[in-house]
N, C-alpha and C. Protein backbone atom coordinates (compact mmCIF):
# COMPACT_ATOMS: atom_id res chain seq x y z
N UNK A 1 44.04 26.77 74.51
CA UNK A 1 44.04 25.40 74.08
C UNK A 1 42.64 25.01 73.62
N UNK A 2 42.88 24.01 72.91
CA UNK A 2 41.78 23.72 72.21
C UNK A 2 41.05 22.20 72.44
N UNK A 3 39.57 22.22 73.30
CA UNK A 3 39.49 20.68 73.66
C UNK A 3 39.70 19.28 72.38
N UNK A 4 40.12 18.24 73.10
CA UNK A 4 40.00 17.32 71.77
C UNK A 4 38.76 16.31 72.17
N UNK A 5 38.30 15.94 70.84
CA UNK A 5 37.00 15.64 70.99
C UNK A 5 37.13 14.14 71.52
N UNK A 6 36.88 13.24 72.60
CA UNK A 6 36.97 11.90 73.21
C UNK A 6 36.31 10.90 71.96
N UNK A 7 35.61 10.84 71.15
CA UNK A 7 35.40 10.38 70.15
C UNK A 7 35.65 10.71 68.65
N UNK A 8 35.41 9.84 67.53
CA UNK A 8 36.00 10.57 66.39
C UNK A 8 34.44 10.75 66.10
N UNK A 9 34.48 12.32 65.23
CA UNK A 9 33.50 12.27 64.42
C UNK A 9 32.85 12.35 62.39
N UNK A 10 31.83 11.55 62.83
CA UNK A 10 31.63 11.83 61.54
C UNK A 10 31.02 12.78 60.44
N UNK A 11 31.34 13.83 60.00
CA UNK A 11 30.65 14.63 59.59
C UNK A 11 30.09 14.32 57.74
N UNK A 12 28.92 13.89 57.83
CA UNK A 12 28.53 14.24 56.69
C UNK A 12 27.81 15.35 55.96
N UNK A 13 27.97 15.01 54.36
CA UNK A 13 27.65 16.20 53.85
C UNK A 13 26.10 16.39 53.65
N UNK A 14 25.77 17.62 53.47
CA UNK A 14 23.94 17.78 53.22
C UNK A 14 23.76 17.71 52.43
N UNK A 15 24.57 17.79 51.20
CA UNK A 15 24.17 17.78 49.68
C UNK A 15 23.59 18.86 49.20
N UNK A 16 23.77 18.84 48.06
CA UNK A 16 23.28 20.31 47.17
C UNK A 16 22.01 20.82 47.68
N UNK A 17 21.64 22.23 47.40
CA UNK A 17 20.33 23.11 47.94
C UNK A 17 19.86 22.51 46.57
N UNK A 18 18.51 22.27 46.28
CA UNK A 18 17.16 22.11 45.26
C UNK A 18 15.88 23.11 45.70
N UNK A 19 15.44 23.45 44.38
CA UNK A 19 14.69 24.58 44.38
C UNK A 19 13.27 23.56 45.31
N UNK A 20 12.74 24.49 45.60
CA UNK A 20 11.02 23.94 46.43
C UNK A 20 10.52 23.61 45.63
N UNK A 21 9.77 22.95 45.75
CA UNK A 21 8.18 22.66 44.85
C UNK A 21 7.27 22.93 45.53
N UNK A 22 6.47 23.28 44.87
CA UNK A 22 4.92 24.33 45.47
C UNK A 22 3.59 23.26 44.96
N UNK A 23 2.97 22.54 46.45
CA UNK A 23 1.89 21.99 45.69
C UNK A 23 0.50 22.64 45.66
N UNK A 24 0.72 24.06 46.61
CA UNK A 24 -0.65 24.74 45.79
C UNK A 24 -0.28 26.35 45.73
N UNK A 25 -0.56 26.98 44.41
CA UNK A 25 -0.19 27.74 44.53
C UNK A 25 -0.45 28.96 45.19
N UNK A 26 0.58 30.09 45.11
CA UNK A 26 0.36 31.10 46.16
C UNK A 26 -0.19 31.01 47.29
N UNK A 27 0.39 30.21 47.93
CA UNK A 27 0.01 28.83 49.21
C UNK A 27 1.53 28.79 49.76
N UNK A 28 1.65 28.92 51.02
CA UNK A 28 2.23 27.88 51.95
C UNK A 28 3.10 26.30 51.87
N UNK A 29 1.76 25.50 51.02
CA UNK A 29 1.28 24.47 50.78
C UNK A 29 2.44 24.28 49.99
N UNK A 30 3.81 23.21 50.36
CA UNK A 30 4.96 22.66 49.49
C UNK A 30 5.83 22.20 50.11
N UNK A 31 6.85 21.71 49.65
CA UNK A 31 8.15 21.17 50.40
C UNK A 31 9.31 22.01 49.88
N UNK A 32 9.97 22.08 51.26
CA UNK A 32 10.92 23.67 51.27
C UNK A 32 12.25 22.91 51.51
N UNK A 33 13.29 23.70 51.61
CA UNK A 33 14.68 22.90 52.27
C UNK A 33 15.08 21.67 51.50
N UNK A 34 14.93 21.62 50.63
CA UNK A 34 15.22 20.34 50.05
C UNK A 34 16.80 20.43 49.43
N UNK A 35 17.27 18.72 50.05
CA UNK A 35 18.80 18.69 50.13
C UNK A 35 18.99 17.58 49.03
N UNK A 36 19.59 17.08 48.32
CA UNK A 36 20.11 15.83 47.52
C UNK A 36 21.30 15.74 47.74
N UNK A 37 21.56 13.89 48.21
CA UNK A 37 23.13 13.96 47.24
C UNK A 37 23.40 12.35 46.91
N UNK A 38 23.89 12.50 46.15
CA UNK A 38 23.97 11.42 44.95
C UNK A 38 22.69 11.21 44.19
N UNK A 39 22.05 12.48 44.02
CA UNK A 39 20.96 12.49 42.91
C UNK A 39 20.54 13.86 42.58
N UNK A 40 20.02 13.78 41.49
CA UNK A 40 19.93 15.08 40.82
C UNK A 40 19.03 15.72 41.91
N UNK A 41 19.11 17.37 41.43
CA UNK A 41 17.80 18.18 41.64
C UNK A 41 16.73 17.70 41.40
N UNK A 42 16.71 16.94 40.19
CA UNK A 42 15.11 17.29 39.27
C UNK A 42 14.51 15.75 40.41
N UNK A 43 15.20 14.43 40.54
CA UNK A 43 15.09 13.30 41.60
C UNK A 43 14.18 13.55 42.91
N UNK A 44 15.17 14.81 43.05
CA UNK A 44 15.08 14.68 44.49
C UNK A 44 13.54 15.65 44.48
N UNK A 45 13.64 16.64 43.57
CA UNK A 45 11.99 17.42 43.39
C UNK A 45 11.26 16.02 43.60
N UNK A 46 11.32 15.31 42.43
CA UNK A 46 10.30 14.46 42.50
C UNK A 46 9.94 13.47 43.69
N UNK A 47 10.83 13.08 44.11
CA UNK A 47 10.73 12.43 45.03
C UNK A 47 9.90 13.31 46.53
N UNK A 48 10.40 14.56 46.44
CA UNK A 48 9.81 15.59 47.48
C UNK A 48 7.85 15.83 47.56
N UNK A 49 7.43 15.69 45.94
CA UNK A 49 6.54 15.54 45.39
C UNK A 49 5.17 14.25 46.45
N UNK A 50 5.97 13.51 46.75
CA UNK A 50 5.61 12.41 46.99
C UNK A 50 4.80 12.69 48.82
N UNK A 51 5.80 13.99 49.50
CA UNK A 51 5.09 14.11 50.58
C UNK A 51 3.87 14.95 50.60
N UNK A 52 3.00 15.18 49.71
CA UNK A 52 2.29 16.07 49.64
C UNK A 52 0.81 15.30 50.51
N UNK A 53 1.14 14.03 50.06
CA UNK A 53 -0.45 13.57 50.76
C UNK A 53 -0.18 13.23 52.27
N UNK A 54 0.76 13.90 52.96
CA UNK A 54 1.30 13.55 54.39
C UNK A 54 1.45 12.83 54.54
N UNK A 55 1.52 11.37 54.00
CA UNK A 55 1.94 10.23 54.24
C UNK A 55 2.97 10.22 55.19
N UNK A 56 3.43 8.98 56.30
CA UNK A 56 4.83 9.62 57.31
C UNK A 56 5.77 8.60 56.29
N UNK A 57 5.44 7.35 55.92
CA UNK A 57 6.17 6.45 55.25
C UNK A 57 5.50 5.95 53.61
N UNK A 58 7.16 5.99 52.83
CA UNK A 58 6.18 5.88 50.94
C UNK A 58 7.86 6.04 50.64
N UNK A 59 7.76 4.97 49.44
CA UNK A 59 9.10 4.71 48.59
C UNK A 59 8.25 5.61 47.28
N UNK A 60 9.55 6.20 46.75
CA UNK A 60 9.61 7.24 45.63
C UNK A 60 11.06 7.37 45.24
N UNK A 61 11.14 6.64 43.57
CA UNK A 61 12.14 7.12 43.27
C UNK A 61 13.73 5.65 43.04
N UNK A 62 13.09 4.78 43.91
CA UNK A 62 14.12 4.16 44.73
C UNK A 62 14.18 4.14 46.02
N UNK A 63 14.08 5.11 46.60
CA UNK A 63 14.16 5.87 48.15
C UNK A 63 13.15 5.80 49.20
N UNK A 64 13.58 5.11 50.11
CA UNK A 64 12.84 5.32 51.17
C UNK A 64 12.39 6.36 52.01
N UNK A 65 11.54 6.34 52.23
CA UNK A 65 10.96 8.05 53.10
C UNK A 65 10.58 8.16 54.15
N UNK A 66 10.55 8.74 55.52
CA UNK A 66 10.06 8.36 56.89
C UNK A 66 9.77 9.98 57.10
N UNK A 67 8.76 10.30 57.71
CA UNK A 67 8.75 11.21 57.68
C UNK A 67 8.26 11.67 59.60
N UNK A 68 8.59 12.95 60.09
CA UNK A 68 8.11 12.85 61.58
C UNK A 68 7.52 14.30 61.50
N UNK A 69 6.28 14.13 62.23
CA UNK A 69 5.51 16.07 62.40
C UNK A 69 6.17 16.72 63.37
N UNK A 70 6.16 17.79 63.24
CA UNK A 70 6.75 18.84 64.34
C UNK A 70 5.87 20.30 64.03
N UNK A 71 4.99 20.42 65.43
CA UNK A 71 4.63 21.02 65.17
C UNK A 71 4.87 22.26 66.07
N UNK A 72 6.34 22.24 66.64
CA UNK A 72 6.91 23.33 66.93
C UNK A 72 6.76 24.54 66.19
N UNK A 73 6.28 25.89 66.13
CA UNK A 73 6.42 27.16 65.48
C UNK A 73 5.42 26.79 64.39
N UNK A 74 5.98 26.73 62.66
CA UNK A 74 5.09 26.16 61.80
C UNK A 74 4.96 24.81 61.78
N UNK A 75 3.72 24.61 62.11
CA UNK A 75 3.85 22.52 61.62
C UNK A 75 4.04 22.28 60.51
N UNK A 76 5.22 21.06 60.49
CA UNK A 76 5.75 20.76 59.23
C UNK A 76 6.10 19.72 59.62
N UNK A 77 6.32 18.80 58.56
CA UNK A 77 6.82 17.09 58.71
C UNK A 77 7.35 17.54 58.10
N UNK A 78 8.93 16.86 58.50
CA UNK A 78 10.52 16.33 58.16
C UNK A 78 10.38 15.28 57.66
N UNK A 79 11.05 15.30 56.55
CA UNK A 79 11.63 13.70 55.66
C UNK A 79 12.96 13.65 55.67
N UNK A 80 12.99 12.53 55.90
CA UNK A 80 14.20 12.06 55.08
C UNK A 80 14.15 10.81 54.48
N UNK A 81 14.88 10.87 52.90
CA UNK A 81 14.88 9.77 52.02
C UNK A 81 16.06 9.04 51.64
N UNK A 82 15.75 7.48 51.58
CA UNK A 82 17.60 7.33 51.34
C UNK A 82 17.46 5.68 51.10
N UNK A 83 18.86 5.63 50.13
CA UNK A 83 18.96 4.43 49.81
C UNK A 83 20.67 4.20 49.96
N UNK A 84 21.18 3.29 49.75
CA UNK A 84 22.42 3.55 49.64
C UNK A 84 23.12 4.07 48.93
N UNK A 85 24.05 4.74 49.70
CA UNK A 85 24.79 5.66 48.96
C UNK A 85 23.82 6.91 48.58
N UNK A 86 22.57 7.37 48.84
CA UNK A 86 22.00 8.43 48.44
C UNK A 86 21.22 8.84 49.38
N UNK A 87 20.53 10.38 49.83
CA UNK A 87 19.86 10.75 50.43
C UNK A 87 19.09 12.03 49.58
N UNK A 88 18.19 12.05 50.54
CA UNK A 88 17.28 13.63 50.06
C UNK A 88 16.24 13.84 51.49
N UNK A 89 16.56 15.41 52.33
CA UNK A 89 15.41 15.94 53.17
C UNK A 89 15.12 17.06 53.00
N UNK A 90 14.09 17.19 53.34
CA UNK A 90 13.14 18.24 53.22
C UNK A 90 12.01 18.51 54.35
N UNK A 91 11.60 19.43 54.18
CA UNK A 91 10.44 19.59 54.73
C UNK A 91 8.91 20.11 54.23
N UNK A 92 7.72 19.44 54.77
CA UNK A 92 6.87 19.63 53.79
C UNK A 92 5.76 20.49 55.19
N UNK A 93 4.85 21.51 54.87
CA UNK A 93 3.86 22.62 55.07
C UNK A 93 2.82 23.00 54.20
């Protein structure tokens, strides 16, 4: 048998994979993992663009951005960006 879950859940989607952007090259130095949805690739690059000066909080795009360090294993700040109806995360190193 199979348990049933006591609440309903919601599963949302991650949205399309987008290529990295590299802000220095043959470097480390870029934002990796980057997800979109309800906006293009090329958006959500740009918008990814935007965490390069570590900022934790910065609108780009439309989109709001919050970002938190973790410096579990590699340190890297997590974003996530979003407006309604749209998102984009990533992570920037």
């Amino acid at each position: 048998r199979v348990p049933v879950a006591r609440r309903s859940t919601n599963v949302v989607r991650t949205g399309q994979k987008c290529p990295s952007v590299v802000f220095t090259p043959a470097s480390d130095h870029g934002a990796f993992g980057i997800r979109a949805r309800n906006v293009t690739c090329a958006v959500a690059q740009e918008i990814a663009r935007g965490g390069e000066d570590g900022d934790l909080r910065y609108r780009r795009s439309g989109l709001r951005c919050r970002g938190v360090f973790d410096d579990a294993g590699l340190a890297k700040t997590v974003y996530r960006c979003t407006r309604p109806g749209a998102r984009v995360t990533f992570a920037v190193s």
